[in-house]
N, C-alpha and C. Protein backbone atom coordinates (compact mmCIF):
# COMPACT_ATOMS: atom_id res chain seq x y z
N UNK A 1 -5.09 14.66 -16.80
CA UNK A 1 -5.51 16.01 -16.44
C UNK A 1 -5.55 16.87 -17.70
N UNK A 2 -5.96 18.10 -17.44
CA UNK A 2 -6.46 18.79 -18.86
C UNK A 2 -5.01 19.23 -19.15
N UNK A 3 -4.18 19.41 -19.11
CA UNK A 3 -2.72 20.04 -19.31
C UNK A 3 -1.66 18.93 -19.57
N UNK A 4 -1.98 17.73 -19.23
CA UNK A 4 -1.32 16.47 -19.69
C UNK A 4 -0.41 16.15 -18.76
N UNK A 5 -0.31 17.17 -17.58
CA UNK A 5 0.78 16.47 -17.01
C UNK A 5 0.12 15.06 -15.72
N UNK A 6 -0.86 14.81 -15.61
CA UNK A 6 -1.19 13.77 -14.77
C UNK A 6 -1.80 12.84 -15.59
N UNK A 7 -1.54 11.48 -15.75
CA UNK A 7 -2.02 10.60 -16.26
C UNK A 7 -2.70 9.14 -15.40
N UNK A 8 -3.77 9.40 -15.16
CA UNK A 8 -4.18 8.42 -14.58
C UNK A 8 -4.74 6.83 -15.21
N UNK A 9 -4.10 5.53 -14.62
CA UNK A 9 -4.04 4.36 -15.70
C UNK A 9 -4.45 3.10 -14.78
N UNK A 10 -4.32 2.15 -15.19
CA UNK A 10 -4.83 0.82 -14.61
C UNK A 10 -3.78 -0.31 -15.18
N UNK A 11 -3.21 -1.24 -14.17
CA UNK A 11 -1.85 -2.14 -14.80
C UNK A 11 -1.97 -3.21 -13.84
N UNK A 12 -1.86 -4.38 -14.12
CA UNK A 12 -1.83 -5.06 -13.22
C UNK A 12 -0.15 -5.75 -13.18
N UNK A 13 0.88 -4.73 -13.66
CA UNK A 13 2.23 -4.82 -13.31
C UNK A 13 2.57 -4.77 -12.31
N UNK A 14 3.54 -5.28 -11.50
CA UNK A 14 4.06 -5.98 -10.59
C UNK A 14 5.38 -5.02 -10.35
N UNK A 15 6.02 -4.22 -11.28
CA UNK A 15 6.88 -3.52 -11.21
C UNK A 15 6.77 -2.07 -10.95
N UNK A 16 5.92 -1.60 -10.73
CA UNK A 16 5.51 -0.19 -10.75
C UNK A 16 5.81 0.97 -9.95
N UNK A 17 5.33 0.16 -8.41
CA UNK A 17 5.41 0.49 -7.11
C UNK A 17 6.02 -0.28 -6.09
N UNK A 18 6.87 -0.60 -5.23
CA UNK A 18 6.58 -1.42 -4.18
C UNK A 18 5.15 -2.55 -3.60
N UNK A 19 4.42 -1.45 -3.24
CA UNK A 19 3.56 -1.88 -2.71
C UNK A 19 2.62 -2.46 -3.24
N UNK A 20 2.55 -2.35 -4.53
CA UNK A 20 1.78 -3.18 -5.69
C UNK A 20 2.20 -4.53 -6.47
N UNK A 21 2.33 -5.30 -5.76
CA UNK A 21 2.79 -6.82 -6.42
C UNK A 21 2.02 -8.00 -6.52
N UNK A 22 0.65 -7.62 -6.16
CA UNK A 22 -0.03 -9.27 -5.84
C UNK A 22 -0.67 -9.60 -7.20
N UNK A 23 -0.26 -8.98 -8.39
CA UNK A 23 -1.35 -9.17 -9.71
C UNK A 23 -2.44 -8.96 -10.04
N UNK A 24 -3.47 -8.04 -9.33
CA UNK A 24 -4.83 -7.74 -9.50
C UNK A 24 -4.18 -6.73 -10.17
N UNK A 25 -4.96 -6.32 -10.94
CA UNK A 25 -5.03 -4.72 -11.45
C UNK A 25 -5.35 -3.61 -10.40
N UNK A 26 -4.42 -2.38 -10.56
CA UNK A 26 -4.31 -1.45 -9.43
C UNK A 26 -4.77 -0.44 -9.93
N UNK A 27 -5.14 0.89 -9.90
CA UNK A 27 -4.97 2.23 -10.64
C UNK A 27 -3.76 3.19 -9.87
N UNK A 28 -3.08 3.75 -11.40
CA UNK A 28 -1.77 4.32 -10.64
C UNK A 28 -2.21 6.03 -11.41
N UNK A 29 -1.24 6.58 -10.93
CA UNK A 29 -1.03 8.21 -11.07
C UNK A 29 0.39 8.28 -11.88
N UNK A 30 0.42 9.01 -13.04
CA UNK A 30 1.92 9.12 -13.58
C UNK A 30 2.08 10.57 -13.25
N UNK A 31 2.81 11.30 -13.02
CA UNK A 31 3.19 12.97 -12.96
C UNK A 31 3.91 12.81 -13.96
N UNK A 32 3.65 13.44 -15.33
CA UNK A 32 4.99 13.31 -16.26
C UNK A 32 6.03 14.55 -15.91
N UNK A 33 5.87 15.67 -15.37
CA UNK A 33 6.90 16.21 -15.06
C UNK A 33 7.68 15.77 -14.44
N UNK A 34 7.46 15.07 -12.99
CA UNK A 34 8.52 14.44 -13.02
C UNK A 34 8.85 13.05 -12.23
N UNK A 35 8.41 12.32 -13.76
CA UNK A 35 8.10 10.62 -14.05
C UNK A 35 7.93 10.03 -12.91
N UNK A 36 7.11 10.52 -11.98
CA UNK A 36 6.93 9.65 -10.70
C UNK A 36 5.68 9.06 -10.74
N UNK A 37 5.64 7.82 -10.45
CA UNK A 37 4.25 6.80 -10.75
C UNK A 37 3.85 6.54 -8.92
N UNK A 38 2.59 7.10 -8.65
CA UNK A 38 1.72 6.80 -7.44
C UNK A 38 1.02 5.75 -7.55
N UNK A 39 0.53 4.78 -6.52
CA UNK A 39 -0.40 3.76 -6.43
C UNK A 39 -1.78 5.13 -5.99
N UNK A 40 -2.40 4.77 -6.34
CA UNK A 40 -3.88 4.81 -5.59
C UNK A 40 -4.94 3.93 -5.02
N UNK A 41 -4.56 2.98 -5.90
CA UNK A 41 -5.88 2.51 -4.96
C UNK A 41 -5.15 1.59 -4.20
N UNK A 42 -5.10 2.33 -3.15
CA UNK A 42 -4.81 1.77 -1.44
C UNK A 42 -5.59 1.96 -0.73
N UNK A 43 -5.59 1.37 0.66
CA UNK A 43 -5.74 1.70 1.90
C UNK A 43 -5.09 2.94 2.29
N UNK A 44 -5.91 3.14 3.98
CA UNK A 44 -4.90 3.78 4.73
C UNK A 44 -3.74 3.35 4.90
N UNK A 45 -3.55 2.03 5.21
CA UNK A 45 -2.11 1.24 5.65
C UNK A 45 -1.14 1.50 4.25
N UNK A 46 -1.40 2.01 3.07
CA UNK A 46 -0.89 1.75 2.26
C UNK A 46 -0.77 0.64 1.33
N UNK A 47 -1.67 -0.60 1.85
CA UNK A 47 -1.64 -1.88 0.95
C UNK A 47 -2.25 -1.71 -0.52
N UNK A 48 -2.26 -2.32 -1.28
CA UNK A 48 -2.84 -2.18 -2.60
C UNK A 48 -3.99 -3.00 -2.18
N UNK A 49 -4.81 -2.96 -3.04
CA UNK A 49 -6.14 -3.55 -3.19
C UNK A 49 -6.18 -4.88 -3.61
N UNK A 50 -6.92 -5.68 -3.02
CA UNK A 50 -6.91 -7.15 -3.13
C UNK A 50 -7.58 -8.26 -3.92
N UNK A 51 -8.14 -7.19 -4.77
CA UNK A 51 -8.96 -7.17 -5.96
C UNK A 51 -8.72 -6.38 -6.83
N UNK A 52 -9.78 -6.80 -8.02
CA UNK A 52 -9.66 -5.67 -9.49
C UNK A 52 -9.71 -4.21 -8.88
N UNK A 53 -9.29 -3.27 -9.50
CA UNK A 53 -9.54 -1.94 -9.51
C UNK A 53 -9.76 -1.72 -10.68
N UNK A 54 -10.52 -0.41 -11.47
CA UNK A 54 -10.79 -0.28 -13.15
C UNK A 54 -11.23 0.92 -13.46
N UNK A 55 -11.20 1.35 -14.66
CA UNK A 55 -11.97 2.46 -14.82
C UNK A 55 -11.97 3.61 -14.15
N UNK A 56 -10.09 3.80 -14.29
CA UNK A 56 -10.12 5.29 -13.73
C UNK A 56 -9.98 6.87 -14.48
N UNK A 57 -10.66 7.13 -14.01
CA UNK A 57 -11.41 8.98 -14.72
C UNK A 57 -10.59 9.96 -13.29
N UNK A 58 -9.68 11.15 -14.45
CA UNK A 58 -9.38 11.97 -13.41
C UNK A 58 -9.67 13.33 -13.75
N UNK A 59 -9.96 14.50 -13.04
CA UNK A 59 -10.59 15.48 -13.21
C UNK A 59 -9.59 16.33 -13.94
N UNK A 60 -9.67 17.35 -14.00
CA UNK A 60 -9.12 18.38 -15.22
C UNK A 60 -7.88 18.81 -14.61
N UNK A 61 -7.93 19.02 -13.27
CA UNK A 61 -6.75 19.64 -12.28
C UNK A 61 -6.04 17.75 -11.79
N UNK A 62 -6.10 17.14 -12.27
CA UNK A 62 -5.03 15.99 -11.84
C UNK A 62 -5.36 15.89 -10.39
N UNK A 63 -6.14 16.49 -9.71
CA UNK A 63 -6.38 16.28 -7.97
C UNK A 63 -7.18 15.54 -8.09
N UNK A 64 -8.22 15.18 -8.49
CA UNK A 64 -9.44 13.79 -8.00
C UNK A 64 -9.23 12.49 -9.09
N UNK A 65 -9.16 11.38 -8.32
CA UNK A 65 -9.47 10.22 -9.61
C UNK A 65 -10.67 9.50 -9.04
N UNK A 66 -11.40 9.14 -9.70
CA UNK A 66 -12.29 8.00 -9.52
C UNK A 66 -12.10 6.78 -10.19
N UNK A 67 -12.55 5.58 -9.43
CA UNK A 67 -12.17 4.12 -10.04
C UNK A 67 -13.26 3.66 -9.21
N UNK A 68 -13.46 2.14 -10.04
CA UNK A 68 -13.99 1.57 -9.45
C UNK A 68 -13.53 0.05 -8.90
N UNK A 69 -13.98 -0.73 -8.16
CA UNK A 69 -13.03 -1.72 -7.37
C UNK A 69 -14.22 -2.78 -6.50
N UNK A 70 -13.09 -3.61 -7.13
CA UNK A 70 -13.70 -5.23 -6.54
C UNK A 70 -12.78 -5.33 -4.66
N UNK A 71 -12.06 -4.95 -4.63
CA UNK A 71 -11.02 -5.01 -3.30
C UNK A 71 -12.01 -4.53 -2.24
N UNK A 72 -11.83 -5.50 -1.18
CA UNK A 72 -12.81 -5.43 -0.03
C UNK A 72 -11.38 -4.79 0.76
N UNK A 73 -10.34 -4.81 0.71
CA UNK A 73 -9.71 -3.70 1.71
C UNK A 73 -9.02 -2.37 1.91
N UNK A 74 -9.88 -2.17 0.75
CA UNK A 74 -9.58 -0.46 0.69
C UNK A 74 -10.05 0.36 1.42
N UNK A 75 -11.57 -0.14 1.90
CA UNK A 75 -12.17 0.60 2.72
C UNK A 75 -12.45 -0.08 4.24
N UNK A 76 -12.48 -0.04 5.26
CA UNK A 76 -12.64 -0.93 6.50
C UNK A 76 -14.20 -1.25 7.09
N UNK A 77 -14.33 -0.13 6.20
CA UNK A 77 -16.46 -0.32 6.46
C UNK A 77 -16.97 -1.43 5.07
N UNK A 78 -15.99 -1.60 4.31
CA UNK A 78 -16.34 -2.23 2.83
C UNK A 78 -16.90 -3.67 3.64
N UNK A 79 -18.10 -4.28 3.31
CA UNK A 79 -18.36 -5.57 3.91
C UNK A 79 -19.36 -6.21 3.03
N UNK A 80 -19.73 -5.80 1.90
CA UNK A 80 -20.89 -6.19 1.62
C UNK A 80 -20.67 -7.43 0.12
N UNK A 81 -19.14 -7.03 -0.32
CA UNK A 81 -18.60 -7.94 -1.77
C UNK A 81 -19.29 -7.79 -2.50
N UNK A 82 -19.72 -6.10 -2.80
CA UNK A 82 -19.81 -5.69 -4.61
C UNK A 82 -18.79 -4.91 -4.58
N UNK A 83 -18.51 -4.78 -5.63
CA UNK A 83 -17.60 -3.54 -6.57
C UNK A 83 -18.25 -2.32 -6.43
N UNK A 84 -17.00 -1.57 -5.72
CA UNK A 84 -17.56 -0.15 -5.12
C UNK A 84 -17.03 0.99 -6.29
N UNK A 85 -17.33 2.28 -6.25
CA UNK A 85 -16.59 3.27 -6.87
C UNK A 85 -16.15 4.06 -5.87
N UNK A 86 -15.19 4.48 -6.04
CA UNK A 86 -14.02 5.31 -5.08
C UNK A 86 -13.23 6.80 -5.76
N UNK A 87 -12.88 7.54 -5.21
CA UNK A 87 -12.12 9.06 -5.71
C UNK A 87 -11.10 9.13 -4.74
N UNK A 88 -10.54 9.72 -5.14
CA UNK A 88 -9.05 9.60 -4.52
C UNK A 88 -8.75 11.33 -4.58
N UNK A 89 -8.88 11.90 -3.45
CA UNK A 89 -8.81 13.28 -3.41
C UNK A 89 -6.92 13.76 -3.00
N UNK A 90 -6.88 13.98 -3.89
CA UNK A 90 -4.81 14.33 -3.95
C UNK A 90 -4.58 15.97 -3.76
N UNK A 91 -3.50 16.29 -3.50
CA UNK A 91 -2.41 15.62 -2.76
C UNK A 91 -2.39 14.96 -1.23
N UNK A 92 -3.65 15.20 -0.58
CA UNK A 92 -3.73 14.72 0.69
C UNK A 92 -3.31 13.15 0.56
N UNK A 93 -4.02 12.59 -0.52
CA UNK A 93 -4.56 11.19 -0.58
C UNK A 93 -5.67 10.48 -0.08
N UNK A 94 -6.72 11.18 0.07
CA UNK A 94 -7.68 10.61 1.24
C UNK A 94 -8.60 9.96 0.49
N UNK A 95 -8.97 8.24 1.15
CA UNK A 95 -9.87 7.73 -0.41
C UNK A 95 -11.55 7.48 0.11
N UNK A 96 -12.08 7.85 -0.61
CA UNK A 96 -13.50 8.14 -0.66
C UNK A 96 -14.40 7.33 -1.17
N UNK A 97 -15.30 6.21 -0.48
CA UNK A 97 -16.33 5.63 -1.10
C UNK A 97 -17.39 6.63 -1.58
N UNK A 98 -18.07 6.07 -2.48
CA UNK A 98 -18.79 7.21 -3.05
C UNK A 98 -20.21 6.04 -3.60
N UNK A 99 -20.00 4.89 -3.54
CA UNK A 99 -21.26 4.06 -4.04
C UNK A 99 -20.61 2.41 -4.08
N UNK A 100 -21.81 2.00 -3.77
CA UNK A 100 -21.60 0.48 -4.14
C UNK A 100 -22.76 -0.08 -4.92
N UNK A 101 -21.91 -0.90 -6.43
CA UNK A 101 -23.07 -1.59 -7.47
C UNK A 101 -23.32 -2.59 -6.70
């Protein structure tokens, strides 16, 4: 974010989150105020993505990220197996297809 306190990244660490352990690369959220690391690219259910995730860009206010993603279960309409791009509208969390290559 433009003020530095949100850092948005890509890890395919295993230690990060809970819910992030299967080894694909995820995109996470750091708050450095205060050092709390978010998954994003989930589902509703909260699962991580079951595929690559990459290439995440976050807006100036730390509220939107975009990534893009090989994971067919992030979205429940996802059916087609290309790599979609997605935004992640925060603090709600609500995740947003926005295109498929």
């Amino acid at each position: 974010s433009r003020g530095g306190q949100y850092i948005a990244f890509q890890s395919t660490a295993t230690n990060l989150v809970a819910e992030a352990n299967n080894g694909w690369n995820q995109i996470y959220l750091v708050d450095r105020n205060t050092s709390t690391v978010e998954l994003l690219s989930k589902n509703s259910s909260g699962m991580a993505g079951n595929n690559e995730s990459a290439t995440p860009s976050i807006d100036g206010n730390g509220e939107k990220v975009a990534f893009s993603s090989k994971a067919s279960n992030l979205d429940s309409q996802d059916d087609n197996g290309q790599q979609d791009v997605y935004v992640v509208n925060r603090p709600a969390m609500r995740l947003y297809e926005l295109a498929s290559l």
